[in-house]
Protein backbone atom coordinates (compact mmCIF):
# COMPACT_ATOMS: atom_id res chain seq x y z
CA UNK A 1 0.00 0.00 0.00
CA UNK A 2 1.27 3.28 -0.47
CA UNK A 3 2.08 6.30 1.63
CA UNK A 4 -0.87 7.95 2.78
CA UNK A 5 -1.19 11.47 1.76
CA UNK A 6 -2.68 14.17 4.46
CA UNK A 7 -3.72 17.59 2.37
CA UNK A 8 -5.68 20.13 4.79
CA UNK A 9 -7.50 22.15 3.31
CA UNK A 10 -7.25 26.21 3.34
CA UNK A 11 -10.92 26.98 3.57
CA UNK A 12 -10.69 25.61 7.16
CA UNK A 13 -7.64 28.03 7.53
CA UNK A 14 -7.98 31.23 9.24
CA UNK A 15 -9.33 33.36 6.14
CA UNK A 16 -7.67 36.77 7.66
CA UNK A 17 -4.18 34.70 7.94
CA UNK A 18 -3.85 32.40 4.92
CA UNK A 19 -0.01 32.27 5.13
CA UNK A 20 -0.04 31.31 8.46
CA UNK A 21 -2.26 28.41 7.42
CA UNK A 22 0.37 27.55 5.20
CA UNK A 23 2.99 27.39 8.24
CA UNK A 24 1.01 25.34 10.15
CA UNK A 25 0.70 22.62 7.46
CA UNK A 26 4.41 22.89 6.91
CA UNK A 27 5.16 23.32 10.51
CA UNK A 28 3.16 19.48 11.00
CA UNK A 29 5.70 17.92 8.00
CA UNK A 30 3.11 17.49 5.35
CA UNK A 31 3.60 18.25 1.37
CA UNK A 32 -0.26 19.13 0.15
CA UNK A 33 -2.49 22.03 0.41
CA UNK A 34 -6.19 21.02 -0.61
CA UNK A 35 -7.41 24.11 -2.06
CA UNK A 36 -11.50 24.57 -2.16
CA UNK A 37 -12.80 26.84 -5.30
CA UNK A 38 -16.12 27.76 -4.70
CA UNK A 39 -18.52 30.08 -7.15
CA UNK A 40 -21.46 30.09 -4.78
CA UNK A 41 -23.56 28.57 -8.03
CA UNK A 42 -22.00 24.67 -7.99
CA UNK A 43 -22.05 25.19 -4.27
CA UNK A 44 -23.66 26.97 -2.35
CA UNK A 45 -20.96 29.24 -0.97
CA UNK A 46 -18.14 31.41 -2.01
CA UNK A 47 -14.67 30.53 -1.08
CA UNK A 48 -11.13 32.34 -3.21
CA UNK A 49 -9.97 32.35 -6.56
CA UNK A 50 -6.67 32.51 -8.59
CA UNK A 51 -5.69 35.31 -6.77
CA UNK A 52 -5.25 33.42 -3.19
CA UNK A 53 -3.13 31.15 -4.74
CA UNK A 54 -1.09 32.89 -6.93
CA UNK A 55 0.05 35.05 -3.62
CA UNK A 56 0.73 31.74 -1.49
CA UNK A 57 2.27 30.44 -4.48
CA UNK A 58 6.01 32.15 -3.86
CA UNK A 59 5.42 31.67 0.06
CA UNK A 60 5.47 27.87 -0.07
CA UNK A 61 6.72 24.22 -1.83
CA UNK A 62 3.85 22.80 -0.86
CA UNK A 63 1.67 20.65 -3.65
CA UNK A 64 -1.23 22.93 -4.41
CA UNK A 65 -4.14 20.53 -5.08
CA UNK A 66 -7.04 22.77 -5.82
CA UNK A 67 -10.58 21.81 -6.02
CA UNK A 68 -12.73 23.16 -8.57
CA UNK A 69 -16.53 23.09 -7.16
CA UNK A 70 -17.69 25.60 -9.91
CA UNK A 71 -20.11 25.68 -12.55
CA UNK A 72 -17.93 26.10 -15.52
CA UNK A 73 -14.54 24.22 -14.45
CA UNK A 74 -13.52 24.56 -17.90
CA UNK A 75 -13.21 28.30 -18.03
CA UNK A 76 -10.46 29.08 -15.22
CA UNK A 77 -7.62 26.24 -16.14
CA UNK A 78 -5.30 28.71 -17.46
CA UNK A 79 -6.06 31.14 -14.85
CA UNK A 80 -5.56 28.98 -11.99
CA UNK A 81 -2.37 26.84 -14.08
CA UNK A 82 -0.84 30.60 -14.07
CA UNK A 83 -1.56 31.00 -10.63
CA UNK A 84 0.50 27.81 -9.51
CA UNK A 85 -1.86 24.71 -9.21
CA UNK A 86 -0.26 21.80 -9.46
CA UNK A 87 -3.22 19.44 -10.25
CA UNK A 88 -6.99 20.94 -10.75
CA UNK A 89 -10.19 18.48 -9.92
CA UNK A 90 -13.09 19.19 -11.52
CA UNK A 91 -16.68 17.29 -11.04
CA UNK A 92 -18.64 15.22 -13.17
CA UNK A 93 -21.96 16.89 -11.76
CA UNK A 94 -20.25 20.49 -13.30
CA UNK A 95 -21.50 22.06 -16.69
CA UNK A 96 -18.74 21.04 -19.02
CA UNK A 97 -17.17 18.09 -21.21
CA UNK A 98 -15.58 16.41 -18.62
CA UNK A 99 -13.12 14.65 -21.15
CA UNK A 100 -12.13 18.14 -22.82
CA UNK A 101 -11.51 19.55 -19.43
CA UNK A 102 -9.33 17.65 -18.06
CA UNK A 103 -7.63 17.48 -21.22
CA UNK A 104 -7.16 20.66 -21.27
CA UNK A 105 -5.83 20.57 -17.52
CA UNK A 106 -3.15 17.93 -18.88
CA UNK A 107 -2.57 20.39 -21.61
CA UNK A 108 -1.70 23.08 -19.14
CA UNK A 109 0.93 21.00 -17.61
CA UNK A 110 -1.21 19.80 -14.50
CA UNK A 111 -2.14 16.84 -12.89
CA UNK A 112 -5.93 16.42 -13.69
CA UNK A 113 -8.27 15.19 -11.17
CA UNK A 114 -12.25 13.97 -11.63
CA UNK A 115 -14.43 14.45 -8.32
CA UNK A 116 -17.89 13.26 -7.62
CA UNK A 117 -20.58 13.98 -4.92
CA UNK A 118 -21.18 11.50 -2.21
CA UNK A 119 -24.59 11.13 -4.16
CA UNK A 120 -23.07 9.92 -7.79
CA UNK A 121 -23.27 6.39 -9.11
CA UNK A 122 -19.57 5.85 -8.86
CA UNK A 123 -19.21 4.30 -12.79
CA UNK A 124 -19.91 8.10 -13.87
CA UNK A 125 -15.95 8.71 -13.32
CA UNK A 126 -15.10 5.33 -15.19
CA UNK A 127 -14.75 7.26 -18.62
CA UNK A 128 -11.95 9.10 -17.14
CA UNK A 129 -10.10 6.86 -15.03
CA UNK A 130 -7.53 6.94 -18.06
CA UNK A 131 -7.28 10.34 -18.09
CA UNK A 132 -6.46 11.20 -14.23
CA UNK A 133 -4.03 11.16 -11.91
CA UNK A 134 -6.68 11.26 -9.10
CA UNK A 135 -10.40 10.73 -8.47
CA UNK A 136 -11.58 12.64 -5.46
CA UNK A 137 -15.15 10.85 -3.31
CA UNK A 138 -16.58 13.85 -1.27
CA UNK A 139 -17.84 12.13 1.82
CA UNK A 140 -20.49 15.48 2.46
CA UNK A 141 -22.29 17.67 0.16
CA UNK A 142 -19.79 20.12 -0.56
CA UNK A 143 -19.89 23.87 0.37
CA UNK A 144 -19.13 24.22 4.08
CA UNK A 145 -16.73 22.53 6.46
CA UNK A 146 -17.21 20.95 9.47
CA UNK A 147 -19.77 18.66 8.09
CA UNK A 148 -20.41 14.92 9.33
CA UNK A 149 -18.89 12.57 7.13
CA UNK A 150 -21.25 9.84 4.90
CA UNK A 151 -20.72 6.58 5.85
CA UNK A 152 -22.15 5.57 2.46
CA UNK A 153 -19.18 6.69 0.77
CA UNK A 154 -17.23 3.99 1.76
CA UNK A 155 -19.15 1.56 -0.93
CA UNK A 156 -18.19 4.17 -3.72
CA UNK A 157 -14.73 4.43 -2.50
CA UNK A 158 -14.43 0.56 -2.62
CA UNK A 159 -16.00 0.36 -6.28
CA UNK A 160 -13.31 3.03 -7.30
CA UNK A 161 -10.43 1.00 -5.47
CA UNK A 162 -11.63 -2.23 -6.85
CA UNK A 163 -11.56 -0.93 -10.38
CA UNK A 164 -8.27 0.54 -9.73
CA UNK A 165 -7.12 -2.45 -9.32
CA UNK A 166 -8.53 -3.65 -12.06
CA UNK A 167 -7.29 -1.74 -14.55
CA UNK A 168 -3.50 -1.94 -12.98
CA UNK A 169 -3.88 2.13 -12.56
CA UNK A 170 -2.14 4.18 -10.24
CA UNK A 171 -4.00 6.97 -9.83
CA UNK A 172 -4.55 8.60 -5.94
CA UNK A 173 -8.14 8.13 -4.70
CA UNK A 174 -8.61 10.83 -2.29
CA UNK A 175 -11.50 11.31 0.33
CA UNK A 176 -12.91 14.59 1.74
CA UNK A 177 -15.38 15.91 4.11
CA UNK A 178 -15.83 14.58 7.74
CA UNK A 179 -12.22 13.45 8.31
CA UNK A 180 -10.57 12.21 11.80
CA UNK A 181 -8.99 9.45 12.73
CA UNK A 182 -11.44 7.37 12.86
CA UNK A 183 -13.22 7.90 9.10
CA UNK A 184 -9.82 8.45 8.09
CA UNK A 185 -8.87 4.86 9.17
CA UNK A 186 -12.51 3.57 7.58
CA UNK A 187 -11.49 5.50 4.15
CA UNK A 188 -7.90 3.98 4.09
CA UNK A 189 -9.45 0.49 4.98
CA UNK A 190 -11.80 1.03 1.71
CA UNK A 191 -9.30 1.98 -0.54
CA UNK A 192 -8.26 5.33 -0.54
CA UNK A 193 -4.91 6.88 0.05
CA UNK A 194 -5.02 10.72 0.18
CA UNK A 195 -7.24 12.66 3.00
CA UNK A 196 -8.06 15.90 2.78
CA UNK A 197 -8.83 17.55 6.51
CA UNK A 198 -9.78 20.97 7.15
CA UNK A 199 -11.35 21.85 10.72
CA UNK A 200 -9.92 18.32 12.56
CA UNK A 201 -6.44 19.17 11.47
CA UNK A 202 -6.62 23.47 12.46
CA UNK A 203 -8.34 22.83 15.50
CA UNK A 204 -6.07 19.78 16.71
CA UNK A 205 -3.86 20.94 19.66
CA UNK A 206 -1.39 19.28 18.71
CA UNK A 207 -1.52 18.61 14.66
CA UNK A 208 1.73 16.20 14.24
CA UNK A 209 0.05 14.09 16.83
CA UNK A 210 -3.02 14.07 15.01
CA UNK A 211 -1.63 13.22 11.12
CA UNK A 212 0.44 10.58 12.95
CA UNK A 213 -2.74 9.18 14.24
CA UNK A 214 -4.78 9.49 11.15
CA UNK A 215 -1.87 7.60 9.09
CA UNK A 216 -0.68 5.19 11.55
């Protein structure tokens, strides 16, 4: 099995201190920053844009792994590949051509990444499981943070591993909404391999302590 990758996210970050957000995800040894894109249309709420990242962008190393929960995905790639994304994931549910998105994600340079709601039949990301690096299970309705995880998420994370396997792919298969220690255990146990954690991790008093827990 490999590594298991913790990536808070910023939106549970203090919103008048982003840098120091930044620090503290550093400061607890970890290499990803789950960025959440919100339009307020796809979701309802309103998060950042390009801008946010493109000033944490010279602050930090960290792997920016932003999170596209907007209507029209397909219209900010460049903006938010010039900002510094590493890897954009976009969601099935969104108004676009899936396939030509990410395509033109991969065409940017960036790792591509297809996302679904913890409502989706699972086999609507199967038509791009060649074309990603990662496929991303929300395990709440996303929009806010701080939200009680699904338990029914497990069975689409499972159908996801399972045809991972499969196919012999290698993409990541990353879970978010509702993660501690204990989901975080029942989403590793399923399959996946990369948690996102936003107000568990910021609020943990000690937050080495608690991504040693959550990957141990």
């Amino acid at each position: 099995m490999r590594p298991t990758v913790v990536a808070p996210s910023l939106l549970a970050a203090d919103h008048g201190a982003f840098a120091e957000g930044v620090r503290a995800v550093e400061a607890a040894g970890l290499g990803w920053l789950h960025v959440d894109i919100m339009d307020g249309h796809f979701v309802p709420n309103i998060s950042f844009g390009p801008q946010v990242v493109a000033d944490l962008r010279p602050r930090t190393k960290l792997h920016f792994d932003v999170h596209l929960m907007l209507s029209h995905p397909d219209r900010y790639v460049a903006a938010f590949a010039k900002a510094g994304a590493e890897r954009l994931t976009v969601h099935v549910e969104a108004e676009h051509d899936v396939a030509k998105t990410l395509a033109a994600i991969k065409a940017a340079g960036l790792s591509a990444g297809v996302a679904m709601n913890p409502d989706a039949d699972p086999r609507r990301v199967l038509p791009y499981l060649g074309d990603v690096d990662l496929v991303l299970c929300m395990s709440v309705f996303p929009g806010f943070g701080g939200q009680a995880f699904m338990p029914s998420v497990l069975d689409s994370i499972r159908f996801v591993a399972a045809e991972r396997a499969r196919r012999g792919a290698d993409f990541r298969l990353e879970v978010d909404g509702g993660i501690n220690v204990e989901t975080g255990r029942l989403c590793r146990e399923a399959g996946a391999d990369t948690l996102v954690t936003g107000t568990t991790f910021f609020k943990a008093p000690d937050r080495k302590a608690f991504v040693a827990a959550l990957t141990a």
